[in-house]
C-alpha atoms as a PDB file:
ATOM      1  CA  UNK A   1      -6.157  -2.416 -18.006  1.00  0.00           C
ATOM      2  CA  UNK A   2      -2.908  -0.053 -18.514  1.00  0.00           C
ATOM      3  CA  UNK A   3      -3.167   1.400 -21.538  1.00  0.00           C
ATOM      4  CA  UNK A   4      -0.983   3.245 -24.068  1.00  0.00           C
ATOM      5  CA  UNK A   5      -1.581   6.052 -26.151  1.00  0.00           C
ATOM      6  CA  UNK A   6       0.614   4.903 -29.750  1.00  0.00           C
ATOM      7  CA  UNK A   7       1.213   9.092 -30.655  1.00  0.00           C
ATOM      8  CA  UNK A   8       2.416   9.431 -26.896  1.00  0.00           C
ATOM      9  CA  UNK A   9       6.075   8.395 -25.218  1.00  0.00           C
ATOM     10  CA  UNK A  10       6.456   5.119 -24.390  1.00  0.00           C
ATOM     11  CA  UNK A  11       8.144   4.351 -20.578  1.00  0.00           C
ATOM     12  CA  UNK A  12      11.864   5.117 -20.425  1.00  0.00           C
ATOM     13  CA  UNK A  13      13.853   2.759 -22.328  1.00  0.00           C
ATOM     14  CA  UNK A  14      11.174   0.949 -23.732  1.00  0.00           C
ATOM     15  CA  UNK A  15      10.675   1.617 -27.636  1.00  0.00           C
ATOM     16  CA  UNK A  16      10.225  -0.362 -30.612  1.00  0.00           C
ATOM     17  CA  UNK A  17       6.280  -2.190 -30.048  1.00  0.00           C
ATOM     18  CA  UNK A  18       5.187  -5.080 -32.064  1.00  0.00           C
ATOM     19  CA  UNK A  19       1.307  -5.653 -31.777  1.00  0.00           C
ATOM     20  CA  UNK A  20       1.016  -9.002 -31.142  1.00  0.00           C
ATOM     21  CA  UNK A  21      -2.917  -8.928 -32.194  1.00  0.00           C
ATOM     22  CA  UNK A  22      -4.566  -5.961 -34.365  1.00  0.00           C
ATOM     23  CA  UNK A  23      -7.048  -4.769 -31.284  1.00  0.00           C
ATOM     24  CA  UNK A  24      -6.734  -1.136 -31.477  1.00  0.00           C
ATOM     25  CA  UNK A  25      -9.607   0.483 -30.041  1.00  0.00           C
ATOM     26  CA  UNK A  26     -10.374   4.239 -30.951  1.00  0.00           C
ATOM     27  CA  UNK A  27     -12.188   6.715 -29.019  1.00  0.00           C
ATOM     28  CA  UNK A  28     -12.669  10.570 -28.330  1.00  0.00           C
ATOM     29  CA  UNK A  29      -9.198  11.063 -26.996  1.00  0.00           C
ATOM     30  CA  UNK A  30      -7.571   8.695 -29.740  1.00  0.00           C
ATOM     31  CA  UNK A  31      -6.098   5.553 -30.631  1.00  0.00           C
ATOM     32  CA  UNK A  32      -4.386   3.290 -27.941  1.00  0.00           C
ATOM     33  CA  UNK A  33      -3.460  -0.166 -27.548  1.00  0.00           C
ATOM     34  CA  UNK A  34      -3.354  -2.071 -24.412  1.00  0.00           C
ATOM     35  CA  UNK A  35      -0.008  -3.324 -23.038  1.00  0.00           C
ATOM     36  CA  UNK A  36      -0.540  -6.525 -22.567  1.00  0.00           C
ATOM     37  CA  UNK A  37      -1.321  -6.548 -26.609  1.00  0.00           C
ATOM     38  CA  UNK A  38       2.386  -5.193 -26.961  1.00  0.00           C
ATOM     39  CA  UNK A  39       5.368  -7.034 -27.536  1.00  0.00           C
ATOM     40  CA  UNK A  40       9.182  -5.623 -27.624  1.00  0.00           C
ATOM     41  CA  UNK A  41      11.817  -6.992 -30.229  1.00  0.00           C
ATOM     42  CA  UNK A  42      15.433  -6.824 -28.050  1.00  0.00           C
ATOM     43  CA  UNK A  43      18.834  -7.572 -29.206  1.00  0.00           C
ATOM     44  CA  UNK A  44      21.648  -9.041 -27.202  1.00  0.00           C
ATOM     45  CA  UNK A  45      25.179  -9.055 -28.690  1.00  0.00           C
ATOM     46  CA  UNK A  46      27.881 -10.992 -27.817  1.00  0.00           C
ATOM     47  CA  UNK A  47      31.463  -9.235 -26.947  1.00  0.00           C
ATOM     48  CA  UNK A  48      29.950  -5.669 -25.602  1.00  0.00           C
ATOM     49  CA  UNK A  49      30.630  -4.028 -22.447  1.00  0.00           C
ATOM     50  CA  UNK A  50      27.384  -1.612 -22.701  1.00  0.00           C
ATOM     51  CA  UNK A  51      24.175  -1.209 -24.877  1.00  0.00           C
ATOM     52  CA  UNK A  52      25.378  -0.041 -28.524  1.00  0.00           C
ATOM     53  CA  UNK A  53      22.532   1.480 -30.137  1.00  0.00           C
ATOM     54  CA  UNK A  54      21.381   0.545 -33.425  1.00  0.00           C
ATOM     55  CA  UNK A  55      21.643   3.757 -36.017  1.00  0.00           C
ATOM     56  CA  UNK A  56      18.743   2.185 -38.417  1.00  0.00           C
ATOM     57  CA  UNK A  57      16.367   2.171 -35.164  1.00  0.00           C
ATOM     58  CA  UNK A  58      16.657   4.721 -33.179  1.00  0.00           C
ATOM     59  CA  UNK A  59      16.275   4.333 -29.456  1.00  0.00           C
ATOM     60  CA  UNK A  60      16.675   0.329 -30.128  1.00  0.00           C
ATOM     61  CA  UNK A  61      20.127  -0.821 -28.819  1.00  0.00           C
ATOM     62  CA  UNK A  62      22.263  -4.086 -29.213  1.00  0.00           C
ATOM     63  CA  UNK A  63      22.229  -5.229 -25.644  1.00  0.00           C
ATOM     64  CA  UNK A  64      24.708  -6.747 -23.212  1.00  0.00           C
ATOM     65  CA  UNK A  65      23.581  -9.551 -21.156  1.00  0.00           C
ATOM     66  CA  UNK A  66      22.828  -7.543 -17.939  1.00  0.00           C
ATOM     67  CA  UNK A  67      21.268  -4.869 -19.910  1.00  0.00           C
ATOM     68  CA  UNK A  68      19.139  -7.004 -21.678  1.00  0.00           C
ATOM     69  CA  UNK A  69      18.145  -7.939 -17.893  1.00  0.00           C
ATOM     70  CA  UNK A  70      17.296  -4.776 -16.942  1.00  0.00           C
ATOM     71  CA  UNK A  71      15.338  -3.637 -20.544  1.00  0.00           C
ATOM     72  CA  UNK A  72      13.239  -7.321 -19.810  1.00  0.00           C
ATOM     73  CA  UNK A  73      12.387  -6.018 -16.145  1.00  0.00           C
ATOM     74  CA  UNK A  74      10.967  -2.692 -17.353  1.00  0.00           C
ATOM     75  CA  UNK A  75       9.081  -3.991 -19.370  1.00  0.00           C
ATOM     76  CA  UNK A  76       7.504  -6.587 -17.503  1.00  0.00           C
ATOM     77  CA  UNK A  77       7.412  -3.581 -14.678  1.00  0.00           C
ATOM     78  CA  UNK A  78       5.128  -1.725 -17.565  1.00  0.00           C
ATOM     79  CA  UNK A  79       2.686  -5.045 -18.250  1.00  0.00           C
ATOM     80  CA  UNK A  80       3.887  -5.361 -21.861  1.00  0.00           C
ATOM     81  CA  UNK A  81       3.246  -8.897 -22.635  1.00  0.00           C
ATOM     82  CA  UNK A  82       6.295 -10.279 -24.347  1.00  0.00           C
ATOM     83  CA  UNK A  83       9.913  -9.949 -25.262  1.00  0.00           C
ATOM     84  CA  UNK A  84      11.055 -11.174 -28.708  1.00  0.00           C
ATOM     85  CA  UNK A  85      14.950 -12.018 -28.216  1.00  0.00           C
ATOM     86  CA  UNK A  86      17.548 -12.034 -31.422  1.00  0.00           C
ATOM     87  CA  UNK A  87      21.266 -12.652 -30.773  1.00  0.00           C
ATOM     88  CA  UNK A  88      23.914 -11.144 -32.177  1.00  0.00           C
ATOM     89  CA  UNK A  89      27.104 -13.367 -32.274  1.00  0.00           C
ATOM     90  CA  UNK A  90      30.302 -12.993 -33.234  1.00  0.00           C
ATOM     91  CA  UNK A  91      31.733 -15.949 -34.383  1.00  0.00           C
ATOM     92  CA  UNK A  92      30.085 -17.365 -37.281  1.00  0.00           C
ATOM     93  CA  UNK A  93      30.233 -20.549 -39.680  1.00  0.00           C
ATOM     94  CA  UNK A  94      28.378 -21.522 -42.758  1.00  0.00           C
ATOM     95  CA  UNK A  95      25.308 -23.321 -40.820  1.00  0.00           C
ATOM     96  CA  UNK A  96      25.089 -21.228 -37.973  1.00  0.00           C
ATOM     97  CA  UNK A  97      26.285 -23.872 -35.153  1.00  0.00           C
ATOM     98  CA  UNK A  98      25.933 -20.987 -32.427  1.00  0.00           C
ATOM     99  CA  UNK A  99      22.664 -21.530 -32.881  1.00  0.00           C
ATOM    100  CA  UNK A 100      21.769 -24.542 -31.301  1.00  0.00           C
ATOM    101  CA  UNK A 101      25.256 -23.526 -28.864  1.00  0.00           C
ATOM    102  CA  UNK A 102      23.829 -23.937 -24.815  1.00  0.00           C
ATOM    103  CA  UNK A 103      26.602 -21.051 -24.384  1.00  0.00           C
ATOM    104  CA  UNK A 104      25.934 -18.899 -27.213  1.00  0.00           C
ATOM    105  CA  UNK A 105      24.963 -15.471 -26.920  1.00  0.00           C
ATOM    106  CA  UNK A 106      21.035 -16.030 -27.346  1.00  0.00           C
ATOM    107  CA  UNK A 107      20.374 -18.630 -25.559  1.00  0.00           C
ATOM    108  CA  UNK A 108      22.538 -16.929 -22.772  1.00  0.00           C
ATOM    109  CA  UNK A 109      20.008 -13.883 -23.103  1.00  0.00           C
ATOM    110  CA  UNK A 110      17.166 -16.177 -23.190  1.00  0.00           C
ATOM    111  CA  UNK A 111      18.087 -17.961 -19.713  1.00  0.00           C
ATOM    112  CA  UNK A 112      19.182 -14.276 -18.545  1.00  0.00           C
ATOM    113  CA  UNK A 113      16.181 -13.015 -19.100  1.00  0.00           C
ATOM    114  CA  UNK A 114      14.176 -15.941 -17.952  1.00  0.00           C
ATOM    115  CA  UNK A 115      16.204 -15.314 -14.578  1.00  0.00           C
ATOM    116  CA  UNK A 116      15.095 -12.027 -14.424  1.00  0.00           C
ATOM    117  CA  UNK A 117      11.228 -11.697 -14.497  1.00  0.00           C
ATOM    118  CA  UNK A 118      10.194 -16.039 -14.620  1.00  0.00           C
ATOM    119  CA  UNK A 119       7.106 -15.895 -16.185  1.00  0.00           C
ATOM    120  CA  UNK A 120       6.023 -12.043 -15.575  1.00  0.00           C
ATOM    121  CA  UNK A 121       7.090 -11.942 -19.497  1.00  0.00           C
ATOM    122  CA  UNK A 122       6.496 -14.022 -22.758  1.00  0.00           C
ATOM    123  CA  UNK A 123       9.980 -15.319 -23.600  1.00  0.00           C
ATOM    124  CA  UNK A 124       9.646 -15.028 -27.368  1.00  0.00           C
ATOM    125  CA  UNK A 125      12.873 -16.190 -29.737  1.00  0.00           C
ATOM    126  CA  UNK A 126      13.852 -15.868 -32.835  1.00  0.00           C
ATOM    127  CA  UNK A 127      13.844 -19.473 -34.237  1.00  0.00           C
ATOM    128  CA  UNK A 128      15.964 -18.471 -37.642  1.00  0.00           C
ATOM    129  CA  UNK A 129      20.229 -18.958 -38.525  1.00  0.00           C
ATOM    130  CA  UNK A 130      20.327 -15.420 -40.904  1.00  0.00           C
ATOM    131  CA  UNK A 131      22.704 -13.672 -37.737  1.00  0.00           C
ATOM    132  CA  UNK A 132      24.467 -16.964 -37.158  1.00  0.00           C
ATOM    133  CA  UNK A 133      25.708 -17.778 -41.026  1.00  0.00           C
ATOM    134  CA  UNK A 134      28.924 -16.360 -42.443  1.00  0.00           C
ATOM    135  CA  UNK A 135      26.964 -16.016 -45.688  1.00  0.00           C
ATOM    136  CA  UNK A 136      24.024 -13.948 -44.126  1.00  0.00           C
ATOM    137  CA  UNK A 137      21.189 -16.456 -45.570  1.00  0.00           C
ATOM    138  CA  UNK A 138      18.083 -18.217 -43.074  1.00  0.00           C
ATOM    139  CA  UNK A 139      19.803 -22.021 -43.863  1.00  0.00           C
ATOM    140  CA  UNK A 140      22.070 -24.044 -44.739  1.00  0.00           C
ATOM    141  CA  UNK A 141      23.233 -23.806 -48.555  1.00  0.00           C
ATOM    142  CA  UNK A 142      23.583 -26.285 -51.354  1.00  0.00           C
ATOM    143  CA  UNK A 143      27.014 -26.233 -53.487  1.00  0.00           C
ATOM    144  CA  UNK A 144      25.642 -23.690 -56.029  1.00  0.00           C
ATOM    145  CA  UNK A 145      24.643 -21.265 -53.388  1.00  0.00           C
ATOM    146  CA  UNK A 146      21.097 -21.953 -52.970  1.00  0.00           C
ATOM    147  CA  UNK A 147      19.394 -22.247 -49.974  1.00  0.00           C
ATOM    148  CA  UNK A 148      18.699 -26.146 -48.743  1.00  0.00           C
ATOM    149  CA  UNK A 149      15.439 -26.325 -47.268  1.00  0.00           C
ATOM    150  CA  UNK A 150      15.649 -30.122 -46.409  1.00  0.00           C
ATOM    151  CA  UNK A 151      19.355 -29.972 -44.611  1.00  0.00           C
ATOM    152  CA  UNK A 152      18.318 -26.738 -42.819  1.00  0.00           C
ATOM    153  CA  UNK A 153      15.128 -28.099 -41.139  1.00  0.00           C
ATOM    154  CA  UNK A 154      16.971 -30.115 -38.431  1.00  0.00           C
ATOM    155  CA  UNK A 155      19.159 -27.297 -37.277  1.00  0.00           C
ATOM    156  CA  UNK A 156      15.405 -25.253 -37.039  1.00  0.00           C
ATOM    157  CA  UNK A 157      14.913 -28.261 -34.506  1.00  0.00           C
ATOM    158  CA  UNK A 158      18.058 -28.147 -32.480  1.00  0.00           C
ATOM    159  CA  UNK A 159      18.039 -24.237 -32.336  1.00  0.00           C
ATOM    160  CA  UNK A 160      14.448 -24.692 -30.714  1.00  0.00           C
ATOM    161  CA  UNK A 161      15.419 -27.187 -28.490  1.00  0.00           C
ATOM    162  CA  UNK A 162      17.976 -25.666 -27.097  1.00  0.00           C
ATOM    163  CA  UNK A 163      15.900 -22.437 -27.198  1.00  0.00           C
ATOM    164  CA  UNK A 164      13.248 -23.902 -24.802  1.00  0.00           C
ATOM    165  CA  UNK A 165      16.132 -25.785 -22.528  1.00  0.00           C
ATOM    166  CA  UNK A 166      17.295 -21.959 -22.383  1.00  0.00           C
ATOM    167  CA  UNK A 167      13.856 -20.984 -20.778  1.00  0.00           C
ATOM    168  CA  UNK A 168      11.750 -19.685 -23.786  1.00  0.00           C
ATOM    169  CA  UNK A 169       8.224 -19.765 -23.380  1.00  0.00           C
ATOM    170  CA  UNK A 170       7.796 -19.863 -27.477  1.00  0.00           C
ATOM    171  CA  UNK A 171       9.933 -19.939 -30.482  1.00  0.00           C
ATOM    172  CA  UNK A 172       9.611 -18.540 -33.688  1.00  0.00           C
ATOM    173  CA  UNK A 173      10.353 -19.758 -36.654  1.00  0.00           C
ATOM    174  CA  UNK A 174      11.053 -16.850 -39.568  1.00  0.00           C
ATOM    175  CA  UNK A 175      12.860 -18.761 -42.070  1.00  0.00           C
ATOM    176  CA  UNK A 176       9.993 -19.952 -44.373  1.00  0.00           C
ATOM    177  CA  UNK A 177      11.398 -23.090 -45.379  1.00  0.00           C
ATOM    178  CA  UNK A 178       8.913 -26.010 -46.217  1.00  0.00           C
ATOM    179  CA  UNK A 179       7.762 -28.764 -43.110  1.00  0.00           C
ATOM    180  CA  UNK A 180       9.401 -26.245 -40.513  1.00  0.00           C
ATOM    181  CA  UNK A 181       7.034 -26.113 -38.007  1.00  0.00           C
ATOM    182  CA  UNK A 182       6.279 -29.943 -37.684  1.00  0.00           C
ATOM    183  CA  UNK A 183       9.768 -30.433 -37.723  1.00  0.00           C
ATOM    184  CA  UNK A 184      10.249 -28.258 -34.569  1.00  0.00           C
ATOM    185  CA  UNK A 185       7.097 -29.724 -32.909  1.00  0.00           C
ATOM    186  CA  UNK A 186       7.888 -33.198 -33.205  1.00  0.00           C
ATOM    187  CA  UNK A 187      11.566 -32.034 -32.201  1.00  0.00           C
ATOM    188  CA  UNK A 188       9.983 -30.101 -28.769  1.00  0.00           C
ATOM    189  CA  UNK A 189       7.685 -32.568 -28.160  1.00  0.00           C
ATOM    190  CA  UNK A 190      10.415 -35.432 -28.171  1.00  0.00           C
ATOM    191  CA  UNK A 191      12.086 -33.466 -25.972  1.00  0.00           C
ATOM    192  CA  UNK A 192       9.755 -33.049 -23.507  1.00  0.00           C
ATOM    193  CA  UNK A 193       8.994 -29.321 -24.230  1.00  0.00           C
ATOM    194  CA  UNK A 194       5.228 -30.189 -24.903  1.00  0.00           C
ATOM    195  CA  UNK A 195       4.385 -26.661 -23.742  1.00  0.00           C
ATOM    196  CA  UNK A 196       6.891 -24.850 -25.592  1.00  0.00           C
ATOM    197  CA  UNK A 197       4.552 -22.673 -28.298  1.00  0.00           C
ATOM    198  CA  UNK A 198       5.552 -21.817 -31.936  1.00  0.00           C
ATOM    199  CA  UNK A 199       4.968 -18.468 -33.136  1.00  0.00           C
ATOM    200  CA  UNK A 200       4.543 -19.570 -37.341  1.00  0.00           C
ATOM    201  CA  UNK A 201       5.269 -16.867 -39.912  1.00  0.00           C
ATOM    202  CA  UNK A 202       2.475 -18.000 -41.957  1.00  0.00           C
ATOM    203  CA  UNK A 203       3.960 -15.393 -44.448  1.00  0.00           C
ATOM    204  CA  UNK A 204       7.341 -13.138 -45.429  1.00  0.00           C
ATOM    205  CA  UNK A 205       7.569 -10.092 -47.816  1.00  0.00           C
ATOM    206  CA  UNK A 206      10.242  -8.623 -49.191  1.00  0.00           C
ATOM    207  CA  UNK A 207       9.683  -5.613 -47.460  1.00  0.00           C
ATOM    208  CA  UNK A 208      11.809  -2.300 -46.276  1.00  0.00           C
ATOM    209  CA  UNK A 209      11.018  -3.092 -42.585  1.00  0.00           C
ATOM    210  CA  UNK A 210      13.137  -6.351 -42.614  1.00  0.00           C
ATOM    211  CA  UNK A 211      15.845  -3.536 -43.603  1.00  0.00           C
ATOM    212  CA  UNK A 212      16.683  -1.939 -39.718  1.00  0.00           C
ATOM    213  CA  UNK A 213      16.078  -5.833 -38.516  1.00  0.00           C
ATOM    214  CA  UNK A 214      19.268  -7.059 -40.606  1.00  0.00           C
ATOM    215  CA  UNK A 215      21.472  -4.493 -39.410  1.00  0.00           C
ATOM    216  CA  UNK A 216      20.449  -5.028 -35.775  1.00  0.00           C
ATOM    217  CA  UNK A 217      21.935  -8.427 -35.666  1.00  0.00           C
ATOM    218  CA  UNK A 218      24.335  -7.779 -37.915  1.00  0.00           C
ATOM    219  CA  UNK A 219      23.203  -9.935 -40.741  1.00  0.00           C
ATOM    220  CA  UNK A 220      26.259 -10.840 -43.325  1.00  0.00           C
ATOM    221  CA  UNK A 221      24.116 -10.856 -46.257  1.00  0.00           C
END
């Protein structure tokens, strides 16, 4: 099994881990964590020419779509197990229609990617309309400004949808709004994307991390 030391340098170009399980095995020599227990968070942005890198991440960059080719094939070259996509647009509307859009700019990376490497990756997306709103918010809002958890849940579903017609292998839902995920099961299932995972926040802190995250995709909140 490859294996990575977490104090050493990761391969060229490839920065930014999320453990997808909390294995970490010590020993004599350290702590290291296997690979295929590793999963990248990438960022593809519509209207660049080359990578832009992202000043609250350092070494993380706002891809275009052929560089977001390339990161996906080194990693898949290294045996990391997944890539978690986000898209950065730049037209946005109070609902986030780019979304669900077949041409938009993530699920353009997502079929990019999937054309790149097939299955030699997990094609993990980000199932949530924060970088697609005008207002910056994870749904659809009511008249005072609040977020609608009932009117957002069926663009959850179309986002998913067209998320898995794209070529993801799972979608993930980071929204936390009430019903989500049986919304976007029934929606995938009824679509015939019975295979189609769903990687569940089962929780979400207001936390400093989320910080770097909103300024990679350019959040308008």
């Amino acid at each position: 099994t490859a294996r990575i030391d977490i104090f050493a340098s990761p391969p060229p170009g490839i920065t930014g881990f999320y453990l997808i399980d909390f294995a970490l095995v010590g020993d004599r020599e350290g702590w290291w964590a296997a690979f295929r227990q590793l999963m990248l968070p990438a960022f593809v942005a519509e209207g660049l020419t080359e990578p832009r890198e992202i000043s609250a991440m350092p070494g993380q960059y706002q891809h275009t779509l052929d560089s977001i080719k390339k990161l996906a094939e080194q990693a898949a070259e290294a045996g990391i197990a997944g890539i978690d996509l986000f898209g950065v647009p730049t037209e946005k509307d109070e609902i986030g229609s780019q979304a669900w859009n077949p041409e938009g700019i993530l699920n353009k990376g997502i079929a990019a990617v999937r054309d790149a490497v097939g299955d030699d990756l997990v094609i993990c997306t980000d199932t949530c309309l924060d970088e697609f709103t005008s207002h910056g918010h994870c749904g659809a809002l009511t008249e005072d400004g609040r977020v609608d958890n009932d009117a957002t849940l069926p663009l959850y579903a179309a986002m998913a949808v067209s998320q898995a017609r794209a070529g993801a292998h799972v979608v993930s839902p980071s929204g936390m709004m009430d019903g989500q995920i049986a919304v976007i099961r029934e929606a995938l299932d009824d679509a015939g994307f019975t295979d189609v995972a769903i990687l569940a926040y089962s929780a979400k802190y207001a936390s400093a991390f989320f910080g770097p995250f909103r300024e990679a995709v350019d959040c308008s909140l």
